[in-house]
PDB file of N, CA and C in Angstrom:
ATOM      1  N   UNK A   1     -38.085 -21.675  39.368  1.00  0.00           N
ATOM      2  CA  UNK A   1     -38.808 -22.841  39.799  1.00  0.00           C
ATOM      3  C   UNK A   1     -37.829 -23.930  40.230  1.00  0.00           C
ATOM      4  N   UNK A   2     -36.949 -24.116  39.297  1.00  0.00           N
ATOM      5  CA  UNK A   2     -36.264 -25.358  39.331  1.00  0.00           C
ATOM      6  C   UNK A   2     -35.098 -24.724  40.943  1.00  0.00           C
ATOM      7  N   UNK A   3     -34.836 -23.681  41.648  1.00  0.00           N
ATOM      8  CA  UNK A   3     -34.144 -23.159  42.561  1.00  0.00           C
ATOM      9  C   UNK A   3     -35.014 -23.492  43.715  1.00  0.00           C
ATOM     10  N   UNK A   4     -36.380 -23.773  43.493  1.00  0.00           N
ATOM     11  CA  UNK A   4     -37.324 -23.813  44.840  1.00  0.00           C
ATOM     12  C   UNK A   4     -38.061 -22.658  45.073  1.00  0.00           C
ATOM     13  N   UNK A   5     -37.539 -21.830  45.184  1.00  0.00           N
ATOM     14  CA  UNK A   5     -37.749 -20.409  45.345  1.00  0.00           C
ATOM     15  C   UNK A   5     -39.656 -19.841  44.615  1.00  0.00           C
ATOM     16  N   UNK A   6     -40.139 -20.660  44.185  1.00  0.00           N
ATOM     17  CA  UNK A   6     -41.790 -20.343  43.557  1.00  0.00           C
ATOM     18  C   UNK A   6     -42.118 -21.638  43.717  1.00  0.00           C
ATOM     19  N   UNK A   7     -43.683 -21.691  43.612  1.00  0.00           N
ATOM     20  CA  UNK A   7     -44.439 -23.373  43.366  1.00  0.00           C
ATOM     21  C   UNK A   7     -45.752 -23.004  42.532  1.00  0.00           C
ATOM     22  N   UNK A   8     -45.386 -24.067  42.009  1.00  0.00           N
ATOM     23  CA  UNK A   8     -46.848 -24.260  40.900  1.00  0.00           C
ATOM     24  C   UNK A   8     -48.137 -24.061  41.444  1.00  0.00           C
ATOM     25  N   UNK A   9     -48.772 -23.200  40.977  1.00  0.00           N
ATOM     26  CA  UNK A   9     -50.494 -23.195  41.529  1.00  0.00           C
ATOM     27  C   UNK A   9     -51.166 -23.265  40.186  1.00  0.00           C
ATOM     28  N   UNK A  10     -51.257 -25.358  40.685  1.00  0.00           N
ATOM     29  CA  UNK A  10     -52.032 -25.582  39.548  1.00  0.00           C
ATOM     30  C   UNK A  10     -53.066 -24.892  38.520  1.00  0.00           C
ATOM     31  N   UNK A  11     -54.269 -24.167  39.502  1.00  0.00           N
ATOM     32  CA  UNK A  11     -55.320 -23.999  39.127  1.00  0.00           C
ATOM     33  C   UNK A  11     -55.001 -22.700  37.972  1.00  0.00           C
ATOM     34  N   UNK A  12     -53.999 -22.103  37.967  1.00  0.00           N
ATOM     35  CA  UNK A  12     -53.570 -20.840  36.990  1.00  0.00           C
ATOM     36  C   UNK A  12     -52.674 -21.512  35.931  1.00  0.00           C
ATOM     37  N   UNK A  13     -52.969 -22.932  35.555  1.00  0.00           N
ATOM     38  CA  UNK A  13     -51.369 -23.159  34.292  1.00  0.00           C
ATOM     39  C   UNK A  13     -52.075 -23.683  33.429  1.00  0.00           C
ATOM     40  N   UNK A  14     -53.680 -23.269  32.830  1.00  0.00           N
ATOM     41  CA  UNK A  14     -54.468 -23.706  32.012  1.00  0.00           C
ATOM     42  C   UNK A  14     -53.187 -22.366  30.612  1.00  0.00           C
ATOM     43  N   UNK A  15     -52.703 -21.547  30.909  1.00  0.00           N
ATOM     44  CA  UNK A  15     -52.153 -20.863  29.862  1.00  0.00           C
ATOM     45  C   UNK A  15     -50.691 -20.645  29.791  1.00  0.00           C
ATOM     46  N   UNK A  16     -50.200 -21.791  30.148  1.00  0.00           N
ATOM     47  CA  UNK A  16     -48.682 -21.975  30.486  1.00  0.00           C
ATOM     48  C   UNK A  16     -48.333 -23.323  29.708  1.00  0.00           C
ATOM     49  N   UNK A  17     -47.100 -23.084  29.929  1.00  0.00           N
ATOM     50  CA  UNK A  17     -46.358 -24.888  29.739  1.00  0.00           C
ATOM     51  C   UNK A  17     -46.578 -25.555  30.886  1.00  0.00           C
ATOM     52  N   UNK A  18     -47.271 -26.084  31.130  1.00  0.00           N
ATOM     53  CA  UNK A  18     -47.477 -27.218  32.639  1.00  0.00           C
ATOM     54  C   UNK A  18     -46.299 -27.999  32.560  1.00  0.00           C
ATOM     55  N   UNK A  19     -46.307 -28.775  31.591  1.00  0.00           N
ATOM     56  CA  UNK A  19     -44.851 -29.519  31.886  1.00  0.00           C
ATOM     57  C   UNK A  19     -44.303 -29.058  32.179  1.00  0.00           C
ATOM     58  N   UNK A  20     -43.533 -27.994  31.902  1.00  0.00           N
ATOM     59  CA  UNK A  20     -42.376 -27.536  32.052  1.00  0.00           C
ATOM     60  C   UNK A  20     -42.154 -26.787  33.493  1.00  0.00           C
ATOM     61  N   UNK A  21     -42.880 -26.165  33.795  1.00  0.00           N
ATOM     62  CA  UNK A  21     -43.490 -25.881  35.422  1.00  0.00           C
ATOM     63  C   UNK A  21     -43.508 -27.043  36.538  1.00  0.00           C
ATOM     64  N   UNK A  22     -44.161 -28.138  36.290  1.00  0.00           N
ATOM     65  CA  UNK A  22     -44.432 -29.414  37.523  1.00  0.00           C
ATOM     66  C   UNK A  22     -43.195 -30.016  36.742  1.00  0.00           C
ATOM     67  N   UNK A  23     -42.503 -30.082  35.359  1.00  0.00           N
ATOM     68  CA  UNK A  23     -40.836 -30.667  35.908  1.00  0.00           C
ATOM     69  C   UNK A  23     -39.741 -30.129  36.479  1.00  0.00           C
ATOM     70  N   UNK A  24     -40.019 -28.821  36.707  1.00  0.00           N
ATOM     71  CA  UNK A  24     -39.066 -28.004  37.380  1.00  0.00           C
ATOM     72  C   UNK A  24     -39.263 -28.120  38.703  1.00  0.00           C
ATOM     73  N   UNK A  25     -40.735 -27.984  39.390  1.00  0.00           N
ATOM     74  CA  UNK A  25     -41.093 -28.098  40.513  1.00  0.00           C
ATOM     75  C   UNK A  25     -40.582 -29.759  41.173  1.00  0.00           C
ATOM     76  N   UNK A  26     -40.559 -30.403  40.514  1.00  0.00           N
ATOM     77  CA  UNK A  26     -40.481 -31.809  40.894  1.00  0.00           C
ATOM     78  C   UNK A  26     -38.814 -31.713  40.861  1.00  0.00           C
ATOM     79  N   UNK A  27     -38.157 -31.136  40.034  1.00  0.00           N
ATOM     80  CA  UNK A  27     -37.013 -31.316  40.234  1.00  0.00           C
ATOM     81  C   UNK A  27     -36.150 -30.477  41.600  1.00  0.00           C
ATOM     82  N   UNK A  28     -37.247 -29.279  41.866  1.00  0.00           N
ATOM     83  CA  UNK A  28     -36.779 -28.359  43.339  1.00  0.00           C
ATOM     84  C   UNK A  28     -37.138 -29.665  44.515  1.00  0.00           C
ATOM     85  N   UNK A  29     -38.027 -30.487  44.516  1.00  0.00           N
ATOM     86  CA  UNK A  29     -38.734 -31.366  45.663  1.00  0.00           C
ATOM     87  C   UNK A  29     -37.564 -31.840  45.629  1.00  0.00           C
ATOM     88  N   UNK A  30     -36.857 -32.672  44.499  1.00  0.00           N
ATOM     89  CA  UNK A  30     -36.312 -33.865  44.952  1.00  0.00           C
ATOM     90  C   UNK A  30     -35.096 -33.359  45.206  1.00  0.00           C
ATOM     91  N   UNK A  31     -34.473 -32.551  44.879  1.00  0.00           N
ATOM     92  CA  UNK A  31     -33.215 -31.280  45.313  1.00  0.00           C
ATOM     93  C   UNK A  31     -33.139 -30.853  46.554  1.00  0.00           C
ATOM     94  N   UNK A  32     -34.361 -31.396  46.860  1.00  0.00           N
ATOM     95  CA  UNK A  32     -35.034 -30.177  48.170  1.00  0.00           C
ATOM     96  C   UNK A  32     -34.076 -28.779  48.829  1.00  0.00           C
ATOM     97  N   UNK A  33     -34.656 -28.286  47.472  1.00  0.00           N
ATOM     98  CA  UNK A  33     -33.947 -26.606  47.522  1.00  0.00           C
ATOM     99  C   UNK A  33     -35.083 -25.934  47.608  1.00  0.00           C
ATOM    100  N   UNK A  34     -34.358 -24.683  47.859  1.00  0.00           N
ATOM    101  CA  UNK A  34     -35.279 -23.196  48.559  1.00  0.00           C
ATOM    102  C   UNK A  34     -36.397 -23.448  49.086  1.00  0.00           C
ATOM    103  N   UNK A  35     -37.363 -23.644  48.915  1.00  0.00           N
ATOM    104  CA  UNK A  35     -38.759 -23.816  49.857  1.00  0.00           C
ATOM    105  C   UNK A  35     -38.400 -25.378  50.872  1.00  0.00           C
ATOM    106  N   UNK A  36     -38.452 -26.389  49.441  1.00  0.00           N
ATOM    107  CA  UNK A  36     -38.334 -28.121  49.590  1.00  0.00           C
ATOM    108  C   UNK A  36     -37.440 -28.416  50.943  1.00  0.00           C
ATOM    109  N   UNK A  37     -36.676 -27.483  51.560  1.00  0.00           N
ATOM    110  CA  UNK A  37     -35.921 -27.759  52.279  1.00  0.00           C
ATOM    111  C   UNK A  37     -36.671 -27.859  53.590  1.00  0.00           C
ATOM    112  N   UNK A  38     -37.348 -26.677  53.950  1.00  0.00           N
ATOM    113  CA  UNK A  38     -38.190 -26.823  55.197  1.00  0.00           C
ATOM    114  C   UNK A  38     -39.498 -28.140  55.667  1.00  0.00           C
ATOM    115  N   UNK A  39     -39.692 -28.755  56.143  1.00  0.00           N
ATOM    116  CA  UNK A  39     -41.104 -29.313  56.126  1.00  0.00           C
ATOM    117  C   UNK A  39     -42.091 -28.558  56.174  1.00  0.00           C
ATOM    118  N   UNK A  40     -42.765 -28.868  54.970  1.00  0.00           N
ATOM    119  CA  UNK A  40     -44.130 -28.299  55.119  1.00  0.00           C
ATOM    120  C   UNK A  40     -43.765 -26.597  55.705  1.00  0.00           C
ATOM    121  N   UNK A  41     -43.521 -25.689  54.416  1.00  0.00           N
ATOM    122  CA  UNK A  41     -42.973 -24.636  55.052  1.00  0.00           C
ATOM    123  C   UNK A  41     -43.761 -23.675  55.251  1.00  0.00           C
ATOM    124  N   UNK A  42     -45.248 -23.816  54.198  1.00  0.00           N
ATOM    125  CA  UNK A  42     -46.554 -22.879  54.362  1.00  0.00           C
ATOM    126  C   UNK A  42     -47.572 -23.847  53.417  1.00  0.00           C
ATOM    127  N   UNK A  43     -48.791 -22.912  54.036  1.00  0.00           N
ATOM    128  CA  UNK A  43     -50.138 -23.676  53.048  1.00  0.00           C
ATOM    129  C   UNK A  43     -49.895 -23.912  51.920  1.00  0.00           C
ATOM    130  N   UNK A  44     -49.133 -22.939  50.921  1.00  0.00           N
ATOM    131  CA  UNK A  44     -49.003 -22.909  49.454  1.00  0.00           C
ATOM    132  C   UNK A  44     -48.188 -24.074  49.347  1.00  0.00           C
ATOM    133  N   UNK A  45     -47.139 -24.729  49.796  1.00  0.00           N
ATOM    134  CA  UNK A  45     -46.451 -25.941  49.919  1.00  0.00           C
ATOM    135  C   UNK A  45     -46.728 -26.974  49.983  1.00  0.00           C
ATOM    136  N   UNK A  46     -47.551 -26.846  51.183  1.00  0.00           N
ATOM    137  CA  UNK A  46     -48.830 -27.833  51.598  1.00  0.00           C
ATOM    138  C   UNK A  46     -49.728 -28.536  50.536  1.00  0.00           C
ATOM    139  N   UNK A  47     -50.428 -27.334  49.801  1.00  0.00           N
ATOM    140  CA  UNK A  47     -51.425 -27.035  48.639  1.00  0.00           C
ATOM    141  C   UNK A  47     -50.717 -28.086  47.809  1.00  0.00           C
ATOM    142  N   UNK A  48     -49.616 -27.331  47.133  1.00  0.00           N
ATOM    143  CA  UNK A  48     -48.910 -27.532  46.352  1.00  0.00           C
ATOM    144  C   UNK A  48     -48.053 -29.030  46.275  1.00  0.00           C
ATOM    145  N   UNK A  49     -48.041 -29.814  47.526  1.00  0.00           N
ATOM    146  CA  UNK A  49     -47.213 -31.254  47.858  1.00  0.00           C
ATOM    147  C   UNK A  49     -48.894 -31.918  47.638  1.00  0.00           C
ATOM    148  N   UNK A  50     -50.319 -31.790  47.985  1.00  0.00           N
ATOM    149  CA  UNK A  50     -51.065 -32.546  47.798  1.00  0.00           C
ATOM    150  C   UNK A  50     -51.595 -32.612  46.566  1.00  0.00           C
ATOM    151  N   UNK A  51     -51.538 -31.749  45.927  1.00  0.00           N
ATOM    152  CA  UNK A  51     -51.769 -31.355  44.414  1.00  0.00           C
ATOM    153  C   UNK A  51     -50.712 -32.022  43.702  1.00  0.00           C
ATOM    154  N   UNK A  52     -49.917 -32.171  43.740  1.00  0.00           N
ATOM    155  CA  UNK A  52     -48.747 -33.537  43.197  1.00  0.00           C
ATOM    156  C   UNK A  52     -48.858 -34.406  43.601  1.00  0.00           C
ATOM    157  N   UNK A  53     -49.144 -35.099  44.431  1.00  0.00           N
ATOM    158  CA  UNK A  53     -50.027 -36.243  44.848  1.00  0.00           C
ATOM    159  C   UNK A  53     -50.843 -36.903  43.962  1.00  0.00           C
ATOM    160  N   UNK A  54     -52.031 -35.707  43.336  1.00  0.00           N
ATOM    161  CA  UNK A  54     -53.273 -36.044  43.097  1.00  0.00           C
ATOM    162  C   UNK A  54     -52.923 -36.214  41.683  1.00  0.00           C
ATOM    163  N   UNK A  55     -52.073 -35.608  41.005  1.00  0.00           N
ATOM    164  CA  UNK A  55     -51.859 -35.331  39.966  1.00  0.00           C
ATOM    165  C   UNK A  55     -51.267 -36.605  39.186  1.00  0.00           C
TER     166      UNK A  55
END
């Protein structure tokens, strides 16, 4: 997570560590590594940048 390389899909982390998932993810954004690097690199990104938003 924290490499970029995966993204959180919220709707599946009712049986996870969420924290620990959206601080890793937040820490690939602001790194902007492996995915974070491209703009807007697919829907799941997309998904996934408005869903941190909302959050």
């Amino acid at each position: 997570m924290e490499s970029g390389h995966a993204l959180v899909f919220r709707r599946f982390m009712s049986q996870c560590d969420a924290k620990a998932y959206l601080a890793a993810e937040q820490l690939a954004m602001r790194r902007r590594a492996g995915l974070w690097q491209v703009p807007v690199a697919s829907p799941a990104r997309r998904a996934s940048t408005a869903n941190s938003a909302a959050a």
